[in-house]
C-alpha atoms as a PDB file:
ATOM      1  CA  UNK A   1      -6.438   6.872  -0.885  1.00  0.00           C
ATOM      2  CA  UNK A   2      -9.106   6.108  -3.173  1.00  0.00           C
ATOM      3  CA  UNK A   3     -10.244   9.467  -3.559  1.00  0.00           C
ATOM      4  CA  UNK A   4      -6.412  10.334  -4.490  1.00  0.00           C
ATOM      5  CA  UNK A   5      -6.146   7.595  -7.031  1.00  0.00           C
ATOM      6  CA  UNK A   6      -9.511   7.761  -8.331  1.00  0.00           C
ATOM      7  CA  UNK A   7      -9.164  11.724  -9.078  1.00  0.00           C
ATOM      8  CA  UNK A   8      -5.540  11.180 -10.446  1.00  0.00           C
ATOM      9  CA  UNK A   9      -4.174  13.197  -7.481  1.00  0.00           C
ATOM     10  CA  UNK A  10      -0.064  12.492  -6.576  1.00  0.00           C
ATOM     11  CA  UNK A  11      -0.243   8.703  -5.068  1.00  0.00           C
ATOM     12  CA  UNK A  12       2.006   5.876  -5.432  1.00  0.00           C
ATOM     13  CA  UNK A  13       1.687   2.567  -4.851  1.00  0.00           C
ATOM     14  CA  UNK A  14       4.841   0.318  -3.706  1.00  0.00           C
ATOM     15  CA  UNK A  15       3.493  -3.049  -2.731  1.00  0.00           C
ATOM     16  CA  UNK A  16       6.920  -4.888  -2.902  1.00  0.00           C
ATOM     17  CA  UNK A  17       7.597  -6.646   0.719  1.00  0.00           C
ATOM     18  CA  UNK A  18      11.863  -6.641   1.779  1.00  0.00           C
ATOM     19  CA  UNK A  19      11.745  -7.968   5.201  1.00  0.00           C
ATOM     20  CA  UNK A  20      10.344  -8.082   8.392  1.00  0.00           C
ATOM     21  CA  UNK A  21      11.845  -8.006  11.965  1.00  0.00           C
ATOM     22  CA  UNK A  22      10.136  -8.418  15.713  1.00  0.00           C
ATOM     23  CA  UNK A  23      11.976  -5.310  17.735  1.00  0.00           C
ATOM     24  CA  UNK A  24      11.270  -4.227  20.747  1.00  0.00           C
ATOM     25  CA  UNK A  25       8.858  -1.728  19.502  1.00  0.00           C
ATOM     26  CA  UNK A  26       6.457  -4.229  17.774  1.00  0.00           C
ATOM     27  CA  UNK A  27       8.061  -4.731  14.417  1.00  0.00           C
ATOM     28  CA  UNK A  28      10.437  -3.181  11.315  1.00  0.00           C
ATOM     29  CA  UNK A  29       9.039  -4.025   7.620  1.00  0.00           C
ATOM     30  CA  UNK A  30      10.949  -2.420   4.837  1.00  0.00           C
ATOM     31  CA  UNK A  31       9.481  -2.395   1.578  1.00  0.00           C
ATOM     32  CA  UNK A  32      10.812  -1.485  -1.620  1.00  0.00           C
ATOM     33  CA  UNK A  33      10.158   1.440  -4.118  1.00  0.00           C
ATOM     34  CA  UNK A  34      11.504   3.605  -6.604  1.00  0.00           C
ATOM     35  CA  UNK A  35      14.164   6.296  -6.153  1.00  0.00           C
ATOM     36  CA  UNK A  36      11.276   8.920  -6.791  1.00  0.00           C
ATOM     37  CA  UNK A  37       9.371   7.836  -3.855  1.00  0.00           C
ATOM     38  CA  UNK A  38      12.418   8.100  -2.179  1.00  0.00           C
ATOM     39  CA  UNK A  39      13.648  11.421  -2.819  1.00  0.00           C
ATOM     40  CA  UNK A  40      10.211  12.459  -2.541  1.00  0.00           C
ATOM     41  CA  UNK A  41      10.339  11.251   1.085  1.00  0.00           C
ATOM     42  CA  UNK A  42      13.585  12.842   1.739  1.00  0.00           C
ATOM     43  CA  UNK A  43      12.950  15.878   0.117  1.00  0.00           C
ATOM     44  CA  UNK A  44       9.261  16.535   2.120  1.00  0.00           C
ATOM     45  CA  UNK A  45       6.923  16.396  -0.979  1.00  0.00           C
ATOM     46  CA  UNK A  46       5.504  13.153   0.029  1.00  0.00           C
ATOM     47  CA  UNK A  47       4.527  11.076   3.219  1.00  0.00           C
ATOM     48  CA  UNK A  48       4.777   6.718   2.930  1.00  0.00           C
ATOM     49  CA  UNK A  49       1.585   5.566   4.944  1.00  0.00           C
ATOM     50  CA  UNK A  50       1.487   1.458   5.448  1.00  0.00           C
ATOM     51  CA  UNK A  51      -1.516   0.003   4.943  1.00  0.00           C
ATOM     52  CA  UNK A  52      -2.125  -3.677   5.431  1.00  0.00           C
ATOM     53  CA  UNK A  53      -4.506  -5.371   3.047  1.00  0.00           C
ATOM     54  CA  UNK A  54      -6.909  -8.101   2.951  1.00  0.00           C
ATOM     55  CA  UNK A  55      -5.239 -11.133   0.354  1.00  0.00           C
ATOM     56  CA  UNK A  56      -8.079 -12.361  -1.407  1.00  0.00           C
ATOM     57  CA  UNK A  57      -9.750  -9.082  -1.205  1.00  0.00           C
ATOM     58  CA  UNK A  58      -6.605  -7.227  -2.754  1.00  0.00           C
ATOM     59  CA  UNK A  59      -6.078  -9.983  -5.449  1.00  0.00           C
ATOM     60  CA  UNK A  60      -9.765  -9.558  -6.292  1.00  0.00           C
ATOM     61  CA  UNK A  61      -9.347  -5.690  -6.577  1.00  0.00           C
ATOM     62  CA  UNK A  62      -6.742  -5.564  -8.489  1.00  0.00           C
ATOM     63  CA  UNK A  63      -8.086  -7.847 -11.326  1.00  0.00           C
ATOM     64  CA  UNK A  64     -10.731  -5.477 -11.505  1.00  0.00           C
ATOM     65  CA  UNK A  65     -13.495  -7.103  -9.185  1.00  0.00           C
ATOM     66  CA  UNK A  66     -15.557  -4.428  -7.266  1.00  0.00           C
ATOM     67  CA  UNK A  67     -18.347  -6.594  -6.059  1.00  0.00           C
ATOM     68  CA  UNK A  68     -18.938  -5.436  -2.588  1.00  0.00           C
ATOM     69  CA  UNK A  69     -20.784  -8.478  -1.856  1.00  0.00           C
ATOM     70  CA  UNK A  70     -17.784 -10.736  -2.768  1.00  0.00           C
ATOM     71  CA  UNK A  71     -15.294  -8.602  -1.078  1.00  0.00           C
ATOM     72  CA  UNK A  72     -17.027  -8.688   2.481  1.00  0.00           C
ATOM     73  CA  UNK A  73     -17.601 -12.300   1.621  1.00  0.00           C
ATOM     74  CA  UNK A  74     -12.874 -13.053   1.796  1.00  0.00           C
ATOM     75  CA  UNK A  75     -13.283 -11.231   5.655  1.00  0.00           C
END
């Protein structure tokens, strides 16, 4: 994913959280996008992988902070 974003390959990010629901399966989260991701889904051209992330260590990534030290320190 890195790789992808860092070489300004096609990747999206959708980090908006819907909902959540225990099934009998484990669990259903919907999340939200835009209607490009979608059709991109639909139409084969892309696949949505969900990743869970870290809080603090996402927060301090996306304000810029690449401090490996610090990240492995919010484990």
């Amino acid at each position: 994913m890195a790789f992808m974003a860092s070489n300004d390959l096609d990747i999206t990010r959708a980090d908006t959280f819907v909902e959540g629901k225990s099934v009998k399966q484990g669990a259903q989260i919907t999340m939200g996008a835009d209607l490009k991701a979608l059709i991109n889904i639909q139409t084969g051209k892309c696949t949505p992988v969900l990743f869970f992330l870290n809080n603090e260590q996402y927060k301090l990534l996306s304000s810029g902070n690449t401090d490996l030290e610090t990240l492995k320190s919010k484990q």
